[in-house]
Protein backbone atom coordinates (compact mmCIF):
# COMPACT_ATOMS: atom_id res chain seq x y z
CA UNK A 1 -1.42 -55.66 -5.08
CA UNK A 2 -3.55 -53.05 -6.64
CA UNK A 3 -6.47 -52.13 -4.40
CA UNK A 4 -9.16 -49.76 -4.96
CA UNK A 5 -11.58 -47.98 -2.60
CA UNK A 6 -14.80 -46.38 -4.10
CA UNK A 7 -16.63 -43.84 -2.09
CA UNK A 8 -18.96 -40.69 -2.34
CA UNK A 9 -22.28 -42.39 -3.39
CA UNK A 10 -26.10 -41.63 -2.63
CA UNK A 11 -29.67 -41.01 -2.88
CA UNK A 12 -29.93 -37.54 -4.86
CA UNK A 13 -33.06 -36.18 -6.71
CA UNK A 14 -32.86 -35.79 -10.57
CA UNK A 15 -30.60 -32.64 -11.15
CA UNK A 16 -28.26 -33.04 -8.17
CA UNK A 17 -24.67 -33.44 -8.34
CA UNK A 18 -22.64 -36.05 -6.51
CA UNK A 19 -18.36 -36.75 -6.29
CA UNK A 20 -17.41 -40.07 -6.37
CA UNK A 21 -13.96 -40.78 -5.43
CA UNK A 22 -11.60 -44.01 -6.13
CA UNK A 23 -8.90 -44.21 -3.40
CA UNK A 24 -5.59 -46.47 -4.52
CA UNK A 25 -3.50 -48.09 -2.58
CA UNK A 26 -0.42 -50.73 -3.08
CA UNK A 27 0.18 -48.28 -6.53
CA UNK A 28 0.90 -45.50 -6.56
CA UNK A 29 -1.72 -43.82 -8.95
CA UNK A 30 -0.06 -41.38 -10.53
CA UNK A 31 1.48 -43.46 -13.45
CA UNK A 32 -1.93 -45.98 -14.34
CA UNK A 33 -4.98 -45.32 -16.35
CA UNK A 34 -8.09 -45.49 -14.48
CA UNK A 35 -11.91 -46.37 -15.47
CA UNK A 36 -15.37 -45.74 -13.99
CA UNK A 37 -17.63 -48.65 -14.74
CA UNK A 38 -21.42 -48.63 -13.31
CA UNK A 39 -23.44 -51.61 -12.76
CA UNK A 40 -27.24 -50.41 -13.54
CA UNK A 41 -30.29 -53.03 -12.34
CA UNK A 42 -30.98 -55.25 -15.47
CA UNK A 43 -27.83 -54.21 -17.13
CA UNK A 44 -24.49 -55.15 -18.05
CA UNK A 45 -21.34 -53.23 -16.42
CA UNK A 46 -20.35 -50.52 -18.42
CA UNK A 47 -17.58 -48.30 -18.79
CA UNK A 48 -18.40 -44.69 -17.93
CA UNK A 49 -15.13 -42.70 -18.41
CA UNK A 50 -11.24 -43.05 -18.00
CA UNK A 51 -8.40 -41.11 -17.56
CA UNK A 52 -5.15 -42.26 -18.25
CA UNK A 53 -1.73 -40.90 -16.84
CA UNK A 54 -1.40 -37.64 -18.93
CA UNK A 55 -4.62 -36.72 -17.77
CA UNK A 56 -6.43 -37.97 -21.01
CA UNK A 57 -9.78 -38.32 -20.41
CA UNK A 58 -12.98 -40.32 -22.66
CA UNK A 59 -16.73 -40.60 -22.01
CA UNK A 60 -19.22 -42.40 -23.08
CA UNK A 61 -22.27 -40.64 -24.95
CA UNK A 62 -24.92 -40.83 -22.24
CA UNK A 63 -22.35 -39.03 -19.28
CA UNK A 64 -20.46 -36.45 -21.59
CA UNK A 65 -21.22 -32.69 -20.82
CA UNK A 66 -22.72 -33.98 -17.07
CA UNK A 67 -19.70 -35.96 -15.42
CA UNK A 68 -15.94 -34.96 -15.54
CA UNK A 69 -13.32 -37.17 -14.31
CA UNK A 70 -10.05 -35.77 -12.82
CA UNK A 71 -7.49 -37.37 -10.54
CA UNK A 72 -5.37 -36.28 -7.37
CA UNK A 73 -1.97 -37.61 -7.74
CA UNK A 74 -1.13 -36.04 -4.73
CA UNK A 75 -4.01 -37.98 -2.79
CA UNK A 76 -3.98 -41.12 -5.00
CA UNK A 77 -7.27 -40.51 -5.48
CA UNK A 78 -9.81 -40.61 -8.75
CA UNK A 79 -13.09 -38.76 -8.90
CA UNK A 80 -15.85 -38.72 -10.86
CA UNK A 81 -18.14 -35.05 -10.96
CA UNK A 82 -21.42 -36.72 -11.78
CA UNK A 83 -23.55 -33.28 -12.79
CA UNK A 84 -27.40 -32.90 -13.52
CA UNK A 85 -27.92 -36.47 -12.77
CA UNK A 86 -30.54 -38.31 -14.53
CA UNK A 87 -32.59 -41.43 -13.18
CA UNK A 88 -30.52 -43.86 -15.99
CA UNK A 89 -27.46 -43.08 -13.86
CA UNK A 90 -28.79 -45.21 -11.27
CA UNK A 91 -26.43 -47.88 -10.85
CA UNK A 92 -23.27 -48.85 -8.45
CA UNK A 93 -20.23 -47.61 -9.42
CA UNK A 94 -16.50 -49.05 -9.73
CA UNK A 95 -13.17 -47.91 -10.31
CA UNK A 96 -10.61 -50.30 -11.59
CA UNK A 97 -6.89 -49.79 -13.04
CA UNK A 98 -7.03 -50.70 -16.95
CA UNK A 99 -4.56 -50.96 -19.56
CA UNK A 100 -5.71 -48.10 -21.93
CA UNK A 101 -8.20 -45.35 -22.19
CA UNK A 102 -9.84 -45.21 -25.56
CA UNK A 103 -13.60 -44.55 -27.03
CA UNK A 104 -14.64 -47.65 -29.42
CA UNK A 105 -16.07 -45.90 -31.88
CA UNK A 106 -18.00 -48.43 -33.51
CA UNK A 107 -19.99 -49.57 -29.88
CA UNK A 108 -19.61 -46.28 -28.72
CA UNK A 109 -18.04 -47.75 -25.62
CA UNK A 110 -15.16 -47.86 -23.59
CA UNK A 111 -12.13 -49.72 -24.35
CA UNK A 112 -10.24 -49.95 -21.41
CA UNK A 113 -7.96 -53.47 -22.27
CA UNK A 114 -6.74 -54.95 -19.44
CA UNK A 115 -8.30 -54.91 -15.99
CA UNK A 116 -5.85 -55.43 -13.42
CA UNK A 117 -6.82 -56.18 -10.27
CA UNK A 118 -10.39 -57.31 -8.97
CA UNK A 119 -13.69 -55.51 -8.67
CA UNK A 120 -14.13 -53.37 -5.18
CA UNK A 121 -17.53 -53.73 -3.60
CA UNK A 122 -18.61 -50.34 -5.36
CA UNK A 123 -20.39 -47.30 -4.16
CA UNK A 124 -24.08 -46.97 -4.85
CA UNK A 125 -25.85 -44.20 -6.52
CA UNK A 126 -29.16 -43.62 -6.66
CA UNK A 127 -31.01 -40.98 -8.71
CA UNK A 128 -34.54 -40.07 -8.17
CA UNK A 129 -37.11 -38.60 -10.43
């Protein structure tokens, strides 16, 4: 059963830098393609990055230059650099295992196919101005 642990979130002021992390377990890590997704007040859930087996990697327009994705195989474990955070990156944030890893040009959004698995409860960040 896939099973995924977010961790690593926080109150930081504008600027700051946090590391999020998305722990696996019942997979083994290594050979899936993972997403971010945050859940902002107000807003729908949206895809932040992926990274898919081969070490891949897409962002959407509003995180791209600020937040790098990378993953441990070693530790089973996803992360998420979140750099020169902005107040819009409020939110809680979610790993999940998806099916591909691919920017949607026309949206400008993830496209991430499949979920597998369900939603963790999410680690919180929280970006003041």
């Amino acid at each position: 059963q896939v099973h995924l642990t977010e961790s690593g979130g926080g109150l930081v002021q504008a600027g700051g830098s946090l590391r999020l992390s998305c722990a696996a377990s019942g997979f083994t890590l290594a050979g899936g393609t993972i997403g971010w997704f945050r859940l902002a007040p107000g807003k729908e859930r949206e895809g932040v990055s992926c990274i898919t087996s081969d070490g891949s990697t897409v962002y959407v327009d509003s995180v791209k230059g600020r937040f790098t994705i990378t993953r441990d195989n070693a530790k089973n474990t996803v992360y998420l650099q979140m750099n020169s955070l902005k107040p819009e990156d409020t939110g809680v944030y979610y790993c999940a295992r998806l099916s591909r890893c691919r920017f949607y040009v026309e949206t400008r959004t993830i496209d991430g196919g499949l979920r597998f698995g369900s939603w963790g409860q999410g680690t919180p960040v929280a970006v003041s101005s």
